[in-house]
Protein backbone atom coordinates (compact mmCIF):
# COMPACT_ATOMS: atom_id res chain seq x y z
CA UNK A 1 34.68 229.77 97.02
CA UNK A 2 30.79 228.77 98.22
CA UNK A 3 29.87 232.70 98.14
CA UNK A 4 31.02 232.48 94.23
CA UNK A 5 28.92 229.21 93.57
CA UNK A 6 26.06 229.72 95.52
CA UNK A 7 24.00 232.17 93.80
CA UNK A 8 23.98 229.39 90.42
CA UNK A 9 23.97 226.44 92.30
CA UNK A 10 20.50 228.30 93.84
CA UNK A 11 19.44 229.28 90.02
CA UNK A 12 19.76 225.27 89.13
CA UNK A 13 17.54 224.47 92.29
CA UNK A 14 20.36 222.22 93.47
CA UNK A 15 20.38 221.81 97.53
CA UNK A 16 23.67 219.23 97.17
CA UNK A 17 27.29 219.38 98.51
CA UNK A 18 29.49 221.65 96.67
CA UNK A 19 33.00 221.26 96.78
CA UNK A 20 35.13 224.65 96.63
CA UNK A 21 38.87 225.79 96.77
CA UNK A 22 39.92 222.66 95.12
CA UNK A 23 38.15 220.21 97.30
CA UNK A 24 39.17 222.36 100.50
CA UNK A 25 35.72 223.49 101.60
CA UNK A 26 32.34 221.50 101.08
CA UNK A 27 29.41 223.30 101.81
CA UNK A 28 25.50 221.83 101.60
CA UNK A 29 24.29 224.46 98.99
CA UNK A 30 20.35 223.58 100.35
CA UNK A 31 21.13 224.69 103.89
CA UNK A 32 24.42 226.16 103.43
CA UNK A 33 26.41 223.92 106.55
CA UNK A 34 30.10 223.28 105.65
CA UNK A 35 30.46 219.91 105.37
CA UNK A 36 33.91 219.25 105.03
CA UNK A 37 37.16 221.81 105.37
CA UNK A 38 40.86 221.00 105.14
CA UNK A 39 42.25 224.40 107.07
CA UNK A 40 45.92 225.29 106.45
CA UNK A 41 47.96 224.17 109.17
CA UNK A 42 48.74 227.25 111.83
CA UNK A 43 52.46 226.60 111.50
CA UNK A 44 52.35 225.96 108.31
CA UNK A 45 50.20 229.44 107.29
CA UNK A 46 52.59 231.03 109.89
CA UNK A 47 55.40 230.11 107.51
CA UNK A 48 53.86 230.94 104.50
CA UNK A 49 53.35 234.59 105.73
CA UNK A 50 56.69 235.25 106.68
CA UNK A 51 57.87 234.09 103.09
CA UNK A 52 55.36 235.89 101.20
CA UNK A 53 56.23 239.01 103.29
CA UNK A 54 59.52 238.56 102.53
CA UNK A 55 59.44 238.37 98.74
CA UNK A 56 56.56 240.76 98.27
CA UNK A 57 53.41 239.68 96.34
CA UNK A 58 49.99 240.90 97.29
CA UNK A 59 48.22 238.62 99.62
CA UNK A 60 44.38 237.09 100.07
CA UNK A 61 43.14 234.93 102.67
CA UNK A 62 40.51 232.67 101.98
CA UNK A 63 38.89 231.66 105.16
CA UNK A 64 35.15 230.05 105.81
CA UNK A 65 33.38 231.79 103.19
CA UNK A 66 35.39 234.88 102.98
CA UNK A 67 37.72 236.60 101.25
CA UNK A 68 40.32 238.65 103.01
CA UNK A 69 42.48 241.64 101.95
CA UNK A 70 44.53 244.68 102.78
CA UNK A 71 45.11 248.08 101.12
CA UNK A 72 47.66 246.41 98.48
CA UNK A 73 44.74 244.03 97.70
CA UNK A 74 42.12 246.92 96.72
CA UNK A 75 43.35 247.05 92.89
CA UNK A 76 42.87 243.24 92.47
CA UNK A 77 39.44 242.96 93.98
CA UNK A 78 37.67 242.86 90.46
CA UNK A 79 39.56 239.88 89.69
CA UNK A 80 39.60 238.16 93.15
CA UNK A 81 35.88 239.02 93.29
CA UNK A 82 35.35 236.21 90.97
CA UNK A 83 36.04 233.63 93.76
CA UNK A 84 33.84 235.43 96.41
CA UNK A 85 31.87 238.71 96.42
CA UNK A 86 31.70 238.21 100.77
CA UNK A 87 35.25 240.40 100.87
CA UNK A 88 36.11 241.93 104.03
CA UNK A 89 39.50 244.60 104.54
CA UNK A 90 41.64 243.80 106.98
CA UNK A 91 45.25 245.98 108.49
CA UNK A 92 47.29 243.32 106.67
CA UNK A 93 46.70 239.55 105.97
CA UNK A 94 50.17 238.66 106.21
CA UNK A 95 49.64 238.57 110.40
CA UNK A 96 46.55 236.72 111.14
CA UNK A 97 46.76 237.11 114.79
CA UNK A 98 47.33 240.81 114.63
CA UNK A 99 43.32 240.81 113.90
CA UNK A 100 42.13 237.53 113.75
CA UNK A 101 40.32 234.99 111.03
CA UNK A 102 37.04 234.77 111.82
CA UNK A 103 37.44 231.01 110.28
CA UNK A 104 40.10 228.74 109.79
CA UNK A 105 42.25 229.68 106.44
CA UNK A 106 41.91 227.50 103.76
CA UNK A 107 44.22 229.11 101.13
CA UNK A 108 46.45 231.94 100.41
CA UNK A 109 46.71 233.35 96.76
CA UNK A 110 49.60 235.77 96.12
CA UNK A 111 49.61 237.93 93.44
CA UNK A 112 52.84 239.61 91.57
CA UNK A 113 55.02 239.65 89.24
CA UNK A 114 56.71 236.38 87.68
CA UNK A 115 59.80 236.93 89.75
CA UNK A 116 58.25 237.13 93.17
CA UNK A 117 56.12 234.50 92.27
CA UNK A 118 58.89 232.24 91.47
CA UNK A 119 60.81 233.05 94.81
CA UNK A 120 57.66 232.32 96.76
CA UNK A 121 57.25 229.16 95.41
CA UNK A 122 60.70 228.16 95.23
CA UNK A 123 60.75 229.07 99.23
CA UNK A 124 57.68 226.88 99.71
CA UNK A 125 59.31 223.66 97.78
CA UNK A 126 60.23 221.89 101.41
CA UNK A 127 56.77 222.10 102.42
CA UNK A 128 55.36 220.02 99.65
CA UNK A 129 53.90 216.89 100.45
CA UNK A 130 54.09 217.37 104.51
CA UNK A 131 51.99 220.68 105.55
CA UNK A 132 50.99 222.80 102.04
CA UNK A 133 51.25 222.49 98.61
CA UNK A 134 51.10 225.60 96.42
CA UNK A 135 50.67 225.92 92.54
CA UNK A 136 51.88 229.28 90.74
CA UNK A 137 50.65 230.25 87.20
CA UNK A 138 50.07 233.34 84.98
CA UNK A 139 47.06 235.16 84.55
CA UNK A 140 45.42 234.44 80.94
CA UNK A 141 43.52 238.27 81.11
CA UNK A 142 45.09 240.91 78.79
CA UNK A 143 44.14 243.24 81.50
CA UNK A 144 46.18 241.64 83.84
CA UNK A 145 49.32 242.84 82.28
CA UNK A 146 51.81 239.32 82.80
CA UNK A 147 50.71 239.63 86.29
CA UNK A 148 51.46 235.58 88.47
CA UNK A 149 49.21 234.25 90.68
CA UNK A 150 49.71 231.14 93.29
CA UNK A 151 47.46 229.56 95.74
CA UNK A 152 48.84 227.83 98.59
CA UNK A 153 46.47 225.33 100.74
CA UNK A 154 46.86 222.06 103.42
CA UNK A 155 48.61 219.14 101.72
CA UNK A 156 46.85 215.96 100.47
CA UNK A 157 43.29 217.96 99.25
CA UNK A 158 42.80 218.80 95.88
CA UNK A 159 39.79 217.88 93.65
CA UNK A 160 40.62 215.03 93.03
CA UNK A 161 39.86 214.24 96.76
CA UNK A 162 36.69 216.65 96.50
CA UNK A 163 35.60 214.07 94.11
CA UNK A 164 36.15 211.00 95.77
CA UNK A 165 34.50 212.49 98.79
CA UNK A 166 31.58 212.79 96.71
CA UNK A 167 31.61 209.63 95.20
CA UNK A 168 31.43 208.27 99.17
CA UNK A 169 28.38 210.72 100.29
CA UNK A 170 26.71 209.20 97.27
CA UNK A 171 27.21 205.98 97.55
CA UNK A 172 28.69 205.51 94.08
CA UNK A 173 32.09 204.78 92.48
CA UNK A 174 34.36 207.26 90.84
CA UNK A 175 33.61 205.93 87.27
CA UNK A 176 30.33 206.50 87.22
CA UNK A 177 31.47 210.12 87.47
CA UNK A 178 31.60 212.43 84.60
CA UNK A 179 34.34 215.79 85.14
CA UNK A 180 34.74 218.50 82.95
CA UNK A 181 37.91 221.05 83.63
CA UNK A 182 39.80 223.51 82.07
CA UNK A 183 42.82 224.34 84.18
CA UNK A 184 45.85 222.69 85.79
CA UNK A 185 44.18 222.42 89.32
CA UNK A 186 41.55 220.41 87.52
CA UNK A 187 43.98 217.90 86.73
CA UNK A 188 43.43 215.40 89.57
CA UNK A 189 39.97 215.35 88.98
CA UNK A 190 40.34 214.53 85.67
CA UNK A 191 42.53 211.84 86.25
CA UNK A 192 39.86 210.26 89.05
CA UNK A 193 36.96 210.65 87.21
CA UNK A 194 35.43 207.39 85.18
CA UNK A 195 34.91 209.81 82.17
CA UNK A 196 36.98 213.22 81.77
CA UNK A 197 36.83 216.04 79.22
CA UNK A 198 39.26 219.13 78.58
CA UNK A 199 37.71 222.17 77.30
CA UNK A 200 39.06 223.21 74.06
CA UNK A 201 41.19 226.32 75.30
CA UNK A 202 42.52 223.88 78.00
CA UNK A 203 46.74 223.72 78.46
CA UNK A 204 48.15 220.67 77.05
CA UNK A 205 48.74 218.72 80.38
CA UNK A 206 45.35 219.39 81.12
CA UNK A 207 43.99 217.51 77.59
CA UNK A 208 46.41 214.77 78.30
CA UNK A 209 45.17 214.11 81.96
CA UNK A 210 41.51 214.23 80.24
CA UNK A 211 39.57 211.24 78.01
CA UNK A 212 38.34 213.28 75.89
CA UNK A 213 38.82 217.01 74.78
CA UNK A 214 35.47 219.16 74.07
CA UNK A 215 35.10 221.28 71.09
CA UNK A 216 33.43 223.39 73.06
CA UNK A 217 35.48 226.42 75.03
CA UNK A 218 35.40 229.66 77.08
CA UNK A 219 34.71 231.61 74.12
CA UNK A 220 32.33 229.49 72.66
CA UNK A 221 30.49 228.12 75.66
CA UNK A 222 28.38 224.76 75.52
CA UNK A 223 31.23 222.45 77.08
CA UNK A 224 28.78 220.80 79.85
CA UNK A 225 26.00 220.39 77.47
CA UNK A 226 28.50 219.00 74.77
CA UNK A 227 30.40 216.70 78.01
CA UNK A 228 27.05 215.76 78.73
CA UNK A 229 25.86 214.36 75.58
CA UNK A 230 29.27 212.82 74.60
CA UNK A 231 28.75 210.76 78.26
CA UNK A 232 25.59 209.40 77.32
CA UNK A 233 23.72 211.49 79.98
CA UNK A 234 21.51 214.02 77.42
């Protein structure tokens, strides 16, 4: 999310669109104004609750620049805290209109075990491709004890699209663009850029949608600097 960005993108001194929540929200990091958003759908985040209530996970809302949650919610926050820091506590986020997004929603991430992660997805299979898409995976963490994770958002946005609405505010094409990514939701972006790299602890699928794959990792650190020199731009 913006809230989890801004504070570097301020260190760097850069006042330029970022694109957060895979492409979903672009906010002008100068004068923080959104930009851009790609809300979910009110039918289609009516649906989603009513499936995630029904097989169980804990639920966030991501909405504007915030990041909602109820009492299940409160022993995640160090993790979801990552994303945004600008967390508010709500009676449950599973009814929206029961208290009322301040902003649109622009994704809901579930989090539980492998099994209810699986059902919720499974349930959500129809809606790909018309109203929401929705990508599950396992947290990497020790700590997180094989806990799943999903994000659901609107259909048709990803980073991929992030990126090719940059390329259009900047007047430039998408292979003068250099990505670097790391995870399967970087995967479109990859795949759009003119010049890709895959950080060395990337998953396979994620080295294969890249050009090149970094030495550099998570561990390690360095992967810009090294992307940045292999592209000719250091």
């Amino acid at each position: 999310m913006y809230s989890g960005t801004r504070a570097i993108a301020m260190e760097l001194g850069l006042c330029e669109p970022v694109a957060c929540i895979d492409g979903s929200h672009i906010v002008d990091s100068g004068t923080h104004r959104e930009l851009a958003t790609a809300p979910l759908p009110p039918e289609a985040l009516a649906t989603l609750c009513r499936l995630l209530e029904r097989t169980g996970p804990t639920v966030f809302a991501f909405a504007g620049d915030r990041l909602y949650y109820d009492a299940n919610g409160q022993p995640y926050l160090p993790y979801l805290a990552t994303w945004s820091e600008d967390t508010v506590e709500v009676e449950t986020v599973l009814d929206p209109d029961r208290f009322g997004y301040e902003e649109k929603v622009a994704a809901l991430v579930a989090l539980g075990t492998e099994d209810q992660i699986a059902s919720a997805h499974e349930a959500l299979r129809e809606h790909h491709g018309t109203l929401l898409q929705a990508a599950c995976f396992a947290l990497q963490r020790p700590e997180d004890g094989g806990l799943w994770g999903m994000i659901a958002r609107a259909a048709r946005v990803d980073k991929g699209t992030a990126l090719e609405w940059l390329a259009a505010h900047y007047g430039i094409t998408l292979d003068e663009i250099v990505a670097v990514g790391d995870w399967v939701n970087d995967i479109p972006m990859l795949e759009r850029a003119g010049c890709s790299f895959a950080m060395g602890q990337a998953p396979d699928s994620v080295k294969a949608a890249a050009d090149h794959v970094l030495s550099a990792d998570a561990w390690t650190g360095g992967g810009i600097a090294e992307a940045a020199e292999r592209a000719g731009l250091l």
